[in-house]
N, C-alpha and C. Protein backbone atom coordinates (compact mmCIF):
# COMPACT_ATOMS: atom_id res chain seq x y z
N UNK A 1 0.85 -1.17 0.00
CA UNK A 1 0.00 0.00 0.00
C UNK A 1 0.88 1.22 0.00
N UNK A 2 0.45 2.38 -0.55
CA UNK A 2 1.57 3.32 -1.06
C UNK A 2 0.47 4.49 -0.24
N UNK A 3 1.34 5.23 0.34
CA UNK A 3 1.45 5.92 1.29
C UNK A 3 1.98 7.39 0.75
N UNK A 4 1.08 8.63 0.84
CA UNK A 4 2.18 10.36 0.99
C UNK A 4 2.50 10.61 2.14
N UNK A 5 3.48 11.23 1.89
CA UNK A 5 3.98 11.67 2.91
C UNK A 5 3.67 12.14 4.37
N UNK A 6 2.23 12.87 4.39
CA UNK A 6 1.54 13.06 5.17
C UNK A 6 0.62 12.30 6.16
N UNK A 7 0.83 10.99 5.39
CA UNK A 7 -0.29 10.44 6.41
C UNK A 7 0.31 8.90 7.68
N UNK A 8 -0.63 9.50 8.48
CA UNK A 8 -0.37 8.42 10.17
C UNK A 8 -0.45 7.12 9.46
N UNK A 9 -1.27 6.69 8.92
CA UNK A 9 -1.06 5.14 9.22
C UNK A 9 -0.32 4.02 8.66
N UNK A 10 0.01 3.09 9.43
CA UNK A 10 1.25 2.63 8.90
C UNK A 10 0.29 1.41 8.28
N UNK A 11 0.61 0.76 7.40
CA UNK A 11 -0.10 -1.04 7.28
C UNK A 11 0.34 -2.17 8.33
N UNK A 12 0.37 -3.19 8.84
CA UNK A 12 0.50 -3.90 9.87
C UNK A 12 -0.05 -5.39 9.32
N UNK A 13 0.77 -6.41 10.06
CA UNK A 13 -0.03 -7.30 9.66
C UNK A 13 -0.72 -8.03 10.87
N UNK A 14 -1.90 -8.49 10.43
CA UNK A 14 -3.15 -8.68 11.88
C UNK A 14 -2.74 -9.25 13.03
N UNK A 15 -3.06 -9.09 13.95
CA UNK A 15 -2.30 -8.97 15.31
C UNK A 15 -2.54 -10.90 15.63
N UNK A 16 -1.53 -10.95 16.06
CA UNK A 16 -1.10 -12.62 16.92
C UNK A 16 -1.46 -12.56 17.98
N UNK A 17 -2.36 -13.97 18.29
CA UNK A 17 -2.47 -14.26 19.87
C UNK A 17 -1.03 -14.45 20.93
N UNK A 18 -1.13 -14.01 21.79
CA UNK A 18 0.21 -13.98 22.69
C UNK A 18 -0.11 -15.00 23.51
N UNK A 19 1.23 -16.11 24.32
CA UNK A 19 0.95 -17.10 24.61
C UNK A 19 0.21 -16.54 26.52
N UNK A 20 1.01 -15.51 26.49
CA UNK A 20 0.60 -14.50 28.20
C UNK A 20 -1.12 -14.27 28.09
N UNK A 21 -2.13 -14.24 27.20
CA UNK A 21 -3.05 -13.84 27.20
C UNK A 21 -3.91 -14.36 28.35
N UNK A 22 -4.47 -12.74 28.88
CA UNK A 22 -5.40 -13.49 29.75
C UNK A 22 -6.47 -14.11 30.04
N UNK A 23 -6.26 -14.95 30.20
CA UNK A 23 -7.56 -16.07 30.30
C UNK A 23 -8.65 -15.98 31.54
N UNK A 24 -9.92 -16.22 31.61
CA UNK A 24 -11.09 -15.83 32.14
C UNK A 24 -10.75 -16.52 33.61
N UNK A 25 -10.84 -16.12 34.85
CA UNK A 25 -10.92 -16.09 35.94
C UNK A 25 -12.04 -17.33 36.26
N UNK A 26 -11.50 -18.12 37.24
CA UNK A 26 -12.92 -18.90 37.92
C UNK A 26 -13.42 -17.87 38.55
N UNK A 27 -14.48 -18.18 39.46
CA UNK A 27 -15.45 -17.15 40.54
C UNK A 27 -16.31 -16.36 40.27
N UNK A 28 -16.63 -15.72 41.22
CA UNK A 28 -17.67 -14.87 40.82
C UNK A 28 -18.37 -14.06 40.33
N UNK A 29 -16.84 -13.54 39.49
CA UNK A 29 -16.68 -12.15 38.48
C UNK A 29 -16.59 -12.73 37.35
N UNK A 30 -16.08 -14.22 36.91
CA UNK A 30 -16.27 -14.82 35.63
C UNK A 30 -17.49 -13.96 34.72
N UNK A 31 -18.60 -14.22 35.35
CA UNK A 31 -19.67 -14.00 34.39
C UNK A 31 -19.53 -12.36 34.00
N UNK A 32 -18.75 -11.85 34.49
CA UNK A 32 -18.62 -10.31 33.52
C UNK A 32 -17.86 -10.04 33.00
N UNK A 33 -17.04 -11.15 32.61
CA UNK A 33 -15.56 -10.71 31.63
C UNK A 33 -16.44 -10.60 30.46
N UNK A 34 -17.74 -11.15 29.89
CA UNK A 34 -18.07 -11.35 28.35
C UNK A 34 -18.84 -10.30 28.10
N UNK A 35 -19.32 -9.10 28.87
CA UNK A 35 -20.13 -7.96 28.68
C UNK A 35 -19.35 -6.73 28.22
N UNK A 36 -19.90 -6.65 26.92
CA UNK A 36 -18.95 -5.73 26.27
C UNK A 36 -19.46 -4.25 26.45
N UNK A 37 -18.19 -3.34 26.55
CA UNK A 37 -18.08 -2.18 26.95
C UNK A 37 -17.55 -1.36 25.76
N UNK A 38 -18.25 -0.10 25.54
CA UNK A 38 -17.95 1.05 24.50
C UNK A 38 -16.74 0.96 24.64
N UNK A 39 -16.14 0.96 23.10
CA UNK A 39 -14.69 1.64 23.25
C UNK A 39 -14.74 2.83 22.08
N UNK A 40 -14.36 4.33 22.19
CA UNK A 40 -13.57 5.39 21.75
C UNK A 40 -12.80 5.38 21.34
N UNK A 41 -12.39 5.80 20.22
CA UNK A 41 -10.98 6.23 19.66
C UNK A 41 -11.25 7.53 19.39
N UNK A 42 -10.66 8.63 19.54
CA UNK A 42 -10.79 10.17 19.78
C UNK A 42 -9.37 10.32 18.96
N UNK A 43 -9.61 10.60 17.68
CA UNK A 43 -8.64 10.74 16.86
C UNK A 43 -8.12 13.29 16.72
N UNK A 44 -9.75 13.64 17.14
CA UNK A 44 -9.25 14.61 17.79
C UNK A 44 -10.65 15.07 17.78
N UNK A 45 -10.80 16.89 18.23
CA UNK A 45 -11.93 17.62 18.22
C UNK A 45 -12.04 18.99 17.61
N UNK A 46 -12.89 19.48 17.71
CA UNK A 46 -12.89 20.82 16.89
C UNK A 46 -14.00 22.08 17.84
N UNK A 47 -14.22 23.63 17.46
CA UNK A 47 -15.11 23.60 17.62
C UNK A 47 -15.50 24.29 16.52
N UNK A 48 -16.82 24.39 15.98
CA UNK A 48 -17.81 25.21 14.83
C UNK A 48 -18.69 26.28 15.01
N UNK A 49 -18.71 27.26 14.59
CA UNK A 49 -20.16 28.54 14.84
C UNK A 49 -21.59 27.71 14.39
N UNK A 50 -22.63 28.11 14.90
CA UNK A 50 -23.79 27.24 14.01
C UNK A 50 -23.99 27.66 12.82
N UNK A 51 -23.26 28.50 12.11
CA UNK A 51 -23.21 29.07 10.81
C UNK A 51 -21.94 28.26 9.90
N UNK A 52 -21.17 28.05 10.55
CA UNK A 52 -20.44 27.24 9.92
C UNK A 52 -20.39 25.60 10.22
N UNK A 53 -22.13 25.29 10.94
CA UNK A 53 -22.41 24.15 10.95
C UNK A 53 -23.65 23.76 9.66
N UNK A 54 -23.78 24.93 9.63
CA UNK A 54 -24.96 24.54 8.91
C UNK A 54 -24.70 25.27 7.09
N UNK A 55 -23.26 25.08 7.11
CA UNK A 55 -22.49 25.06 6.06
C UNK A 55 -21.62 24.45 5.28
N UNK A 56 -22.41 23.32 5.71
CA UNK A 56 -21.30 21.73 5.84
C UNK A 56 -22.47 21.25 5.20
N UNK A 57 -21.47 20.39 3.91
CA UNK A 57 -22.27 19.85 2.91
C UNK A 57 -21.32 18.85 2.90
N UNK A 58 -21.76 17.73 1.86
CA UNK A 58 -20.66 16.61 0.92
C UNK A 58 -19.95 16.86 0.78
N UNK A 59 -18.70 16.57 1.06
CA UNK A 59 -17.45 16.98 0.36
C UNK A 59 -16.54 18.03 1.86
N UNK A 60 -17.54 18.18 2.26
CA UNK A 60 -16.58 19.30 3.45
C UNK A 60 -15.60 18.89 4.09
N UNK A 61 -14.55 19.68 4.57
CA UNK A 61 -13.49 18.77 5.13
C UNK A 61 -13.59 20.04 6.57
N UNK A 62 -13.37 19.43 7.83
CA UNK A 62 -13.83 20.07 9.39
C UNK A 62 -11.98 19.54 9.85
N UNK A 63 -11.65 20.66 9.97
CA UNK A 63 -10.09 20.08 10.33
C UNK A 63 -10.41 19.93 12.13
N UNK A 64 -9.23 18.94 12.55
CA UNK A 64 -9.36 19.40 14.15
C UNK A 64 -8.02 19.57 14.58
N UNK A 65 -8.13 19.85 16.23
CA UNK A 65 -6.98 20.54 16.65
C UNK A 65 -6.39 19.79 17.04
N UNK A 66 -5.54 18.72 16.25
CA UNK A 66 -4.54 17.76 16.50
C UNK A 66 -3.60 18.00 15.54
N UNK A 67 -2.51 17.32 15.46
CA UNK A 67 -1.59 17.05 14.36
C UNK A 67 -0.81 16.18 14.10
N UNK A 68 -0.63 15.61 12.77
CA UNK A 68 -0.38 14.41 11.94
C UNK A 68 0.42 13.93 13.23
N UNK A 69 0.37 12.84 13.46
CA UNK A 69 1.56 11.35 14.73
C UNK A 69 0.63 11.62 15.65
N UNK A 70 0.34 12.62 16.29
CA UNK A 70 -0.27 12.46 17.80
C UNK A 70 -0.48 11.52 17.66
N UNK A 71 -0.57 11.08 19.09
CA UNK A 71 -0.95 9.84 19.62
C UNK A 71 -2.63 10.15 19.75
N UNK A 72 -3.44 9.16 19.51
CA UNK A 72 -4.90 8.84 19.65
C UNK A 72 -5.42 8.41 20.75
N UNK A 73 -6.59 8.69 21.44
CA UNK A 73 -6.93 8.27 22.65
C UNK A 73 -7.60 7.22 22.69
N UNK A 74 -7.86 6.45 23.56
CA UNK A 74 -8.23 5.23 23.85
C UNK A 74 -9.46 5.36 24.79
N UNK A 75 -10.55 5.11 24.59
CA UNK A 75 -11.72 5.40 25.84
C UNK A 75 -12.38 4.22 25.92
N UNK A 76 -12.37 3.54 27.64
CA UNK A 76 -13.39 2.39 27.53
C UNK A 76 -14.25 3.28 28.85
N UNK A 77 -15.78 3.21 28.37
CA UNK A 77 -16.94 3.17 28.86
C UNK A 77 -16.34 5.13 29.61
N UNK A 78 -15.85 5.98 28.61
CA UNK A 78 -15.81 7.19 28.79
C UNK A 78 -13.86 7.42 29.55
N UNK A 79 -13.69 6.21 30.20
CA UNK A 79 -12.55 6.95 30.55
C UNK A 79 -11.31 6.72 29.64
N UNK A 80 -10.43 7.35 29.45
CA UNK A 80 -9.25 7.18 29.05
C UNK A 80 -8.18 6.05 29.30
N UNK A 81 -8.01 5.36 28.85
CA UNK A 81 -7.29 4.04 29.32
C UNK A 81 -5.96 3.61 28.63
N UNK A 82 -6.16 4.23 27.40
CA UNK A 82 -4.68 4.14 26.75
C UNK A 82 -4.64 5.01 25.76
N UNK A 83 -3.38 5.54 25.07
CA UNK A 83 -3.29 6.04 23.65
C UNK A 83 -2.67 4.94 22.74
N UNK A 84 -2.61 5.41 21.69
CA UNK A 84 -2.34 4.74 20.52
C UNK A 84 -2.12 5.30 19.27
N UNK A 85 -1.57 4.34 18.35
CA UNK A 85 -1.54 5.53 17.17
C UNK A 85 -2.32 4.52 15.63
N UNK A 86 -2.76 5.47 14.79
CA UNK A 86 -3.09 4.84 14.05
C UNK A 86 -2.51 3.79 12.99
N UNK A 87 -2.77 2.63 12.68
CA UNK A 87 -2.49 1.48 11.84
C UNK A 87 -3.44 0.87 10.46
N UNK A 88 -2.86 0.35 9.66
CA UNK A 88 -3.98 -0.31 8.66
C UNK A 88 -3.49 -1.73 8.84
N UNK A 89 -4.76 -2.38 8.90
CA UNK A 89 -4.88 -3.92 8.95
C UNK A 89 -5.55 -4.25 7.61
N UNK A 90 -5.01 -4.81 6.60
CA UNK A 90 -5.37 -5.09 5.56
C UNK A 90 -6.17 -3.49 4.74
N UNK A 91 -7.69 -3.89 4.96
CA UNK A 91 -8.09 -2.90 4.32
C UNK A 91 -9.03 -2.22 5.70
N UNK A 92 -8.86 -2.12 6.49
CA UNK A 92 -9.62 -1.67 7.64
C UNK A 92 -8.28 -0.95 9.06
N UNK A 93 -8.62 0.59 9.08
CA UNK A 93 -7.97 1.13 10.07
C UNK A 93 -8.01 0.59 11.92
N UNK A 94 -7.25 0.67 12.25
CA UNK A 94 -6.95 0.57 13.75
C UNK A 94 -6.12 1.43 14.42
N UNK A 95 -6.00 1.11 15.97
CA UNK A 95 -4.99 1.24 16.51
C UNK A 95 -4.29 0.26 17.54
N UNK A 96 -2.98 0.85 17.28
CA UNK A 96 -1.79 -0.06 17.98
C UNK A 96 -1.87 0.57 18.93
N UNK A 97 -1.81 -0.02 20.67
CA UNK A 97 -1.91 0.94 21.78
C UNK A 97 -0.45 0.92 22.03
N UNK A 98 0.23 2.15 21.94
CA UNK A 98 1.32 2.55 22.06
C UNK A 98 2.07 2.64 24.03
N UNK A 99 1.22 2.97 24.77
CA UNK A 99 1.23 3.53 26.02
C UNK A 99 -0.42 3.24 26.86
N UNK A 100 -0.32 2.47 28.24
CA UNK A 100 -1.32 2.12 28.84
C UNK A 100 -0.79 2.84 29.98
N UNK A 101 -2.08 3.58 30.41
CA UNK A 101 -2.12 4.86 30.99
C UNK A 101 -2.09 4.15 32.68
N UNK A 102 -1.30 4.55 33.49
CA UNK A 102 -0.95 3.64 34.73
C UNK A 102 -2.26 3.95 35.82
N UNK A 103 -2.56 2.84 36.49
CA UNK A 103 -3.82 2.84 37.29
C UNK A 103 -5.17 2.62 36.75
N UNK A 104 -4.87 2.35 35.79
CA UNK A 104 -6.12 2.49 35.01
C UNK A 104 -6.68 0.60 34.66
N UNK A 105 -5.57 -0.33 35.02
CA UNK A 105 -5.76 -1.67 34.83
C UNK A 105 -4.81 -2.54 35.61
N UNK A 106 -5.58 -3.76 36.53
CA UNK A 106 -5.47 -4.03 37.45
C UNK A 106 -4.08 -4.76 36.85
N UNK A 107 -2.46 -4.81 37.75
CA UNK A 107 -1.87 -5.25 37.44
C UNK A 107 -1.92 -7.03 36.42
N UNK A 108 -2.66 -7.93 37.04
CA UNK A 108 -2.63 -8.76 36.32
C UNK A 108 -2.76 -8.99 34.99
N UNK A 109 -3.70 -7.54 34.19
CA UNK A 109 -4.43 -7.25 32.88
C UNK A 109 -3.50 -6.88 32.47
N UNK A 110 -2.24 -6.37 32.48
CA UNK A 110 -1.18 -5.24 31.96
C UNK A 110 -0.10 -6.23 31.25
C-alpha cells in the first residue's frame, strides 16, 4: 500500500495471539468478563459557529486541533485508558496501543 507523505497510518499485519493472554478467571466475576463495553478512539476535536455548521455539505473537510503522529486516545466506557496511534490492517484502520495509561488496569491485565 503506497502511502504520501503526510499520512499516520502505517499497514501492519493482523495482530497474533500472545501465549501470556489473559484467560477468564474462575469465581464470581467470571460471568462479567463477556459484557462488552464502549470503546472510543478520539482521533481529535474541533469547535464550529452554528453558521459554519450549517455550512457543511458533501465533500466538506472540518479540520481538528490535532496534528499528523499524535498519539490517539483510547476510551473504555468514557474513561481514558490508553493512547495509541493509528495502523492499517489489511483494508480496515486501527490502533496499535502505544502507552497504557498507569492505574487504570489491574496489574494482572497489563
Amino acid at each position: 500500500m503506497s502511502q504520501d507523505a503526510g499520512s499516520v497510518a502505517q499497514e501492519v499485519a493482523p495482530p497474533v495471539a500472545k501465549a501470556e493472554a489473559v484467560t477468564p478467571a474462575s469465581g464470581p466475576l467470571s460471568a462479567l468478563l463477556d459484557i462488552a463495553m464502549p470503546v472510543i478512539i478520539e482521533i481529535g476535536r474541533t469547535s464550529l459557529t452554528v453558521s459554519e455548521v450549517l455550512e457543511l455539505e458533501v465533500g466538506s473537510v472540518v479540520q481538528l486541533e490535532c496534528q499528523v503522529g499524535e498519539p490517539v486516545d483510547v476510551l473504555v466506557s468514557d474513561r481514558k485508558l490508553a493512547e495509541g496511534e493509528i495502523v492499517v490492517v489489511e483494508d480496515h484502520l486501527g490502533v496499535r496501543i502505544t502507552r497504557l495509561l498507569s492505574g487504570q488496569l489491574p496489574e494482572a491485565r497489563r
